[in-house]
C-alpha atoms as a PDB file:
ATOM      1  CA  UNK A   1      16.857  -5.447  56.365  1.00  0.00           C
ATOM      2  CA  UNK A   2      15.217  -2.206  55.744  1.00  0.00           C
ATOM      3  CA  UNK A   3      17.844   0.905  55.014  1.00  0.00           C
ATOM      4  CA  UNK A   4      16.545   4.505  55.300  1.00  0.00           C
ATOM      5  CA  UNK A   5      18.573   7.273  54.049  1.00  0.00           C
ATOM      6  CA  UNK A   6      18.690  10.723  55.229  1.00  0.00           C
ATOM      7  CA  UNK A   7      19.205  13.585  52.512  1.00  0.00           C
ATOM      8  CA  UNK A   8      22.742  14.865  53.483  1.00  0.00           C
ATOM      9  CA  UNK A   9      22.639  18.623  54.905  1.00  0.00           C
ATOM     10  CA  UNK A  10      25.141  21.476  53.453  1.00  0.00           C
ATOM     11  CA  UNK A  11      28.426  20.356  54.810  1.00  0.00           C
ATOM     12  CA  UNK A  12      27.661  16.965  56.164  1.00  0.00           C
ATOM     13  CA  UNK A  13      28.026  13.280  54.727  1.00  0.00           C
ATOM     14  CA  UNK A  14      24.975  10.987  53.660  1.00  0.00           C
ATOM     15  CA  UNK A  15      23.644   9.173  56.625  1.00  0.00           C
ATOM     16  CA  UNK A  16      22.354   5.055  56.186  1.00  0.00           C
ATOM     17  CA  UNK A  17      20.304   4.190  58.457  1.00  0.00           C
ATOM     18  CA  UNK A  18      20.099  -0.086  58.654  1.00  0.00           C
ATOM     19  CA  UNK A  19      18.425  -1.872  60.505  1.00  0.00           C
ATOM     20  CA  UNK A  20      19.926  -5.206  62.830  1.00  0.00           C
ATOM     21  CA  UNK A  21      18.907  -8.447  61.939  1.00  0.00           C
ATOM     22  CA  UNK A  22      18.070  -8.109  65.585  1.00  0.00           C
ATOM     23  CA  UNK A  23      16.006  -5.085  65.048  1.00  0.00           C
ATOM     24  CA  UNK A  24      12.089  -5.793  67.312  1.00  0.00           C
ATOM     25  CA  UNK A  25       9.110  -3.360  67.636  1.00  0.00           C
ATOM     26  CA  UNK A  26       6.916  -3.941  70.662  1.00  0.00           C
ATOM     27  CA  UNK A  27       4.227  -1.892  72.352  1.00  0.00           C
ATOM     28  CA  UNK A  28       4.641  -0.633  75.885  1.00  0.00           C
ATOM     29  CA  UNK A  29       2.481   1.162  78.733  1.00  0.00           C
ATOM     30  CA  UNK A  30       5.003   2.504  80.697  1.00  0.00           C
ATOM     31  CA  UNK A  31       8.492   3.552  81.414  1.00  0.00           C
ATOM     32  CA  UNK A  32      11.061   3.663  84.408  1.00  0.00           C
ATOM     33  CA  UNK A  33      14.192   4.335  84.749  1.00  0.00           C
ATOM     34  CA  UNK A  34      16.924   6.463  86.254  1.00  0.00           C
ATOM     35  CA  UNK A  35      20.140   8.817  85.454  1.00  0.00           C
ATOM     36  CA  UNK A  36      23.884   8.451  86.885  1.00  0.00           C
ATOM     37  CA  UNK A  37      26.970  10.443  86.145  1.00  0.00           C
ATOM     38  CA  UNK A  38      28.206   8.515  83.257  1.00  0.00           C
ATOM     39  CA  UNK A  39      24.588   6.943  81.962  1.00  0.00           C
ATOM     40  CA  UNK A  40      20.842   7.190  81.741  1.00  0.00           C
ATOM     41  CA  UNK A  41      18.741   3.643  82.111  1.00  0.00           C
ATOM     42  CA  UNK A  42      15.059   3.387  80.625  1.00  0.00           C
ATOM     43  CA  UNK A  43      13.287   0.617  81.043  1.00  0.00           C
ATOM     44  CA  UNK A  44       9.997  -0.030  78.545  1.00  0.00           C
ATOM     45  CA  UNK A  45       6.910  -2.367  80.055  1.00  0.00           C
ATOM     46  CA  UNK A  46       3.733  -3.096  79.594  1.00  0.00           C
ATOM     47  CA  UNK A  47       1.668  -3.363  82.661  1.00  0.00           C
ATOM     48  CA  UNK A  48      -1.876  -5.661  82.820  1.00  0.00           C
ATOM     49  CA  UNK A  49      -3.686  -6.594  85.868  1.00  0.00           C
ATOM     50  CA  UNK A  50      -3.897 -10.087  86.807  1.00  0.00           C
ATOM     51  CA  UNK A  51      -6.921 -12.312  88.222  1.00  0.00           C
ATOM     52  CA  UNK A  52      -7.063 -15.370  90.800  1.00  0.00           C
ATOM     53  CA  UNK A  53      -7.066 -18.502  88.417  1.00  0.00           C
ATOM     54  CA  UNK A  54     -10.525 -19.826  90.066  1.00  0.00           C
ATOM     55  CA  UNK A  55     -12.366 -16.061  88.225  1.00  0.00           C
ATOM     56  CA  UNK A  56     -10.646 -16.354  84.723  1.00  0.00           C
ATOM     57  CA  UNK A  57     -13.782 -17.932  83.442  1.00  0.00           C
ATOM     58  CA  UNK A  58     -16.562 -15.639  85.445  1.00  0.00           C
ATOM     59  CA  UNK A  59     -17.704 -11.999  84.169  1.00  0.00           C
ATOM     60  CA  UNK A  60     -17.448 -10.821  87.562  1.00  0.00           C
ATOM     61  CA  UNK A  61     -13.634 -10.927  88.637  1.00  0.00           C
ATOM     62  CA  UNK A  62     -11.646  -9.143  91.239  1.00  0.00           C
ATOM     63  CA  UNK A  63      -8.376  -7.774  90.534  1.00  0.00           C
ATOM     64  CA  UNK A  64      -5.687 -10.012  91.912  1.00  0.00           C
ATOM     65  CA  UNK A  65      -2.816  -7.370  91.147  1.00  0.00           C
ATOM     66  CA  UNK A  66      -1.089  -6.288  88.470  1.00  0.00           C
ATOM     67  CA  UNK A  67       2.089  -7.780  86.293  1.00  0.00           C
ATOM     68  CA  UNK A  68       4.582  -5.710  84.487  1.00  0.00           C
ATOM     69  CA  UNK A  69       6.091  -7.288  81.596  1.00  0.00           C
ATOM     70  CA  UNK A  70       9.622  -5.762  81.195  1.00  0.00           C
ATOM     71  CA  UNK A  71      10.313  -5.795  77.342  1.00  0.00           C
ATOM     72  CA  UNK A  72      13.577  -3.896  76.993  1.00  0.00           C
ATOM     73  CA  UNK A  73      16.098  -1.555  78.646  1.00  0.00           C
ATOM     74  CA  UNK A  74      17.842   1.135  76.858  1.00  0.00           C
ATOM     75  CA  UNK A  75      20.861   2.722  78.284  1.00  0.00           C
ATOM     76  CA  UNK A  76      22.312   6.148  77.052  1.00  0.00           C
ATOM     77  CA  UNK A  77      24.452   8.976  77.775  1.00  0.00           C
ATOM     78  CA  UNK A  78      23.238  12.095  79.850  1.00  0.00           C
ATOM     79  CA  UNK A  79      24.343  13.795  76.567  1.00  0.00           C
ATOM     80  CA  UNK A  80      22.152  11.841  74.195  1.00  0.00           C
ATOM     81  CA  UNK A  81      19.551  11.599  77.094  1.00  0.00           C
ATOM     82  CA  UNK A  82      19.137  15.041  77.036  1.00  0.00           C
ATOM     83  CA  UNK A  83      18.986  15.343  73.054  1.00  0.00           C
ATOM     84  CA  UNK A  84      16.186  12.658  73.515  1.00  0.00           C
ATOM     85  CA  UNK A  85      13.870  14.821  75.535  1.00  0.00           C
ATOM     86  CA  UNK A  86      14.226  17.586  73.119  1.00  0.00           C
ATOM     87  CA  UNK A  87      13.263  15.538  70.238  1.00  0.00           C
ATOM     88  CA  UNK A  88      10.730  13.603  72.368  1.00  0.00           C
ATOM     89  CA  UNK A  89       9.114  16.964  73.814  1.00  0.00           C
ATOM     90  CA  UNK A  90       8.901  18.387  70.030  1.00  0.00           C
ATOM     91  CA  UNK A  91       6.812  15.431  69.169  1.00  0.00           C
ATOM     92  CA  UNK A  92       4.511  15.534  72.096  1.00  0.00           C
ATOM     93  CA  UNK A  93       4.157  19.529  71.556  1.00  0.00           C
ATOM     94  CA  UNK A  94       3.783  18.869  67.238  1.00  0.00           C
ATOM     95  CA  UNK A  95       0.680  16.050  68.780  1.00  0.00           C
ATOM     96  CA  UNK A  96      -1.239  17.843  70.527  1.00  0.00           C
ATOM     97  CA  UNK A  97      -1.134  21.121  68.096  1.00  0.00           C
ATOM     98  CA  UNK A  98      -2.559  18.656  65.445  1.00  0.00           C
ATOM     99  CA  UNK A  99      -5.235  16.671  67.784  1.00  0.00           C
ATOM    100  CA  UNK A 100      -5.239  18.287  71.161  1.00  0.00           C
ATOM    101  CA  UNK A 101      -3.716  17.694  74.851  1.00  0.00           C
ATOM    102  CA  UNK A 102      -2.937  14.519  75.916  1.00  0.00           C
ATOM    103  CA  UNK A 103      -4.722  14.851  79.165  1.00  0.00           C
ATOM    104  CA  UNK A 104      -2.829  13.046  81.979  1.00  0.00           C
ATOM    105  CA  UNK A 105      -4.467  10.967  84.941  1.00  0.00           C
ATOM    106  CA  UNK A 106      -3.280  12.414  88.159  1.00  0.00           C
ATOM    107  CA  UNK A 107      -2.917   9.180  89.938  1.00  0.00           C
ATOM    108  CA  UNK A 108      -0.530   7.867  87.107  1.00  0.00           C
ATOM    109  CA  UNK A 109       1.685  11.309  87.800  1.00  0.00           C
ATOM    110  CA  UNK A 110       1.553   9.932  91.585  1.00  0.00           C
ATOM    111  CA  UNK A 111       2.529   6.532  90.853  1.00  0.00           C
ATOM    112  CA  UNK A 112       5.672   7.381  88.543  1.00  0.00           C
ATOM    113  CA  UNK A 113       6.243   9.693  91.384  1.00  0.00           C
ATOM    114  CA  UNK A 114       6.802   7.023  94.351  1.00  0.00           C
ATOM    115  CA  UNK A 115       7.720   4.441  91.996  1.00  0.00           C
ATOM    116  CA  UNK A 116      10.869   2.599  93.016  1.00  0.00           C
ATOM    117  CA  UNK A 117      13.826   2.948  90.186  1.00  0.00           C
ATOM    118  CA  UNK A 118      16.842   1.634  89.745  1.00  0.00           C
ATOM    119  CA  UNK A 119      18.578  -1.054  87.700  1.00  0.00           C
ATOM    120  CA  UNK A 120      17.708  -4.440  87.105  1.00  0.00           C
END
């Protein structure tokens, strides 16, 4: 178990940070999710298209559709959603100072856009 401490600001307490003996990293490609009055739901997946069984072995295959591995769901506050964003929108604005815009596809915007969300 890893333990990260944070220097303790003028008027606050030392923070420990440990980690769970259940703590996991894992990549993902994607995100859904959706907000109610009392919570916020994001779910984390990586998505990878899939080929018929019969073209696994050939160099010229067909897309067969595509799979979404679903490899966690995180479920917060509005308040803490919100507080999120912030941070998260500081890091994307702090990235692209240092290397540039992250240039978005415009089909992926339309996808996320008519994707179906909701719990599972």
């Amino acid at each position: 178990m890893a333990n990260d401490e944070a220097p303790a600001e003028k008027g606050m307490e030392k923070v420990t940070t440990v980690k769970s003996p259940d703590f996991r990293q894992f990549y993902a490609t994607s995100v859904y999710g959706n907000m109610s009055p009392v919570d916020c739901r994001i779910t984390f997946y990586v998505e990878d298209v899939t080929v018929k069984p019969e073209q696994r072995s050939s160099d010229d295959v067909e897309v067969d559709g595509v799979q979404r591995l679903v490899q966690s769901q995180v479920f917060m506050s509005p308040y803490s959603a919100k507080l999120m964003s912030i941070w998260l929108a500081q890091q994307i604005r702090d990235y692209e100072e240092e290397y540039g815009e992250i240039k978005l596809d415009p089909r992926g915007i339309k996808r996320m856009e008519k994707q179906i969300v909701g719990y599972i």
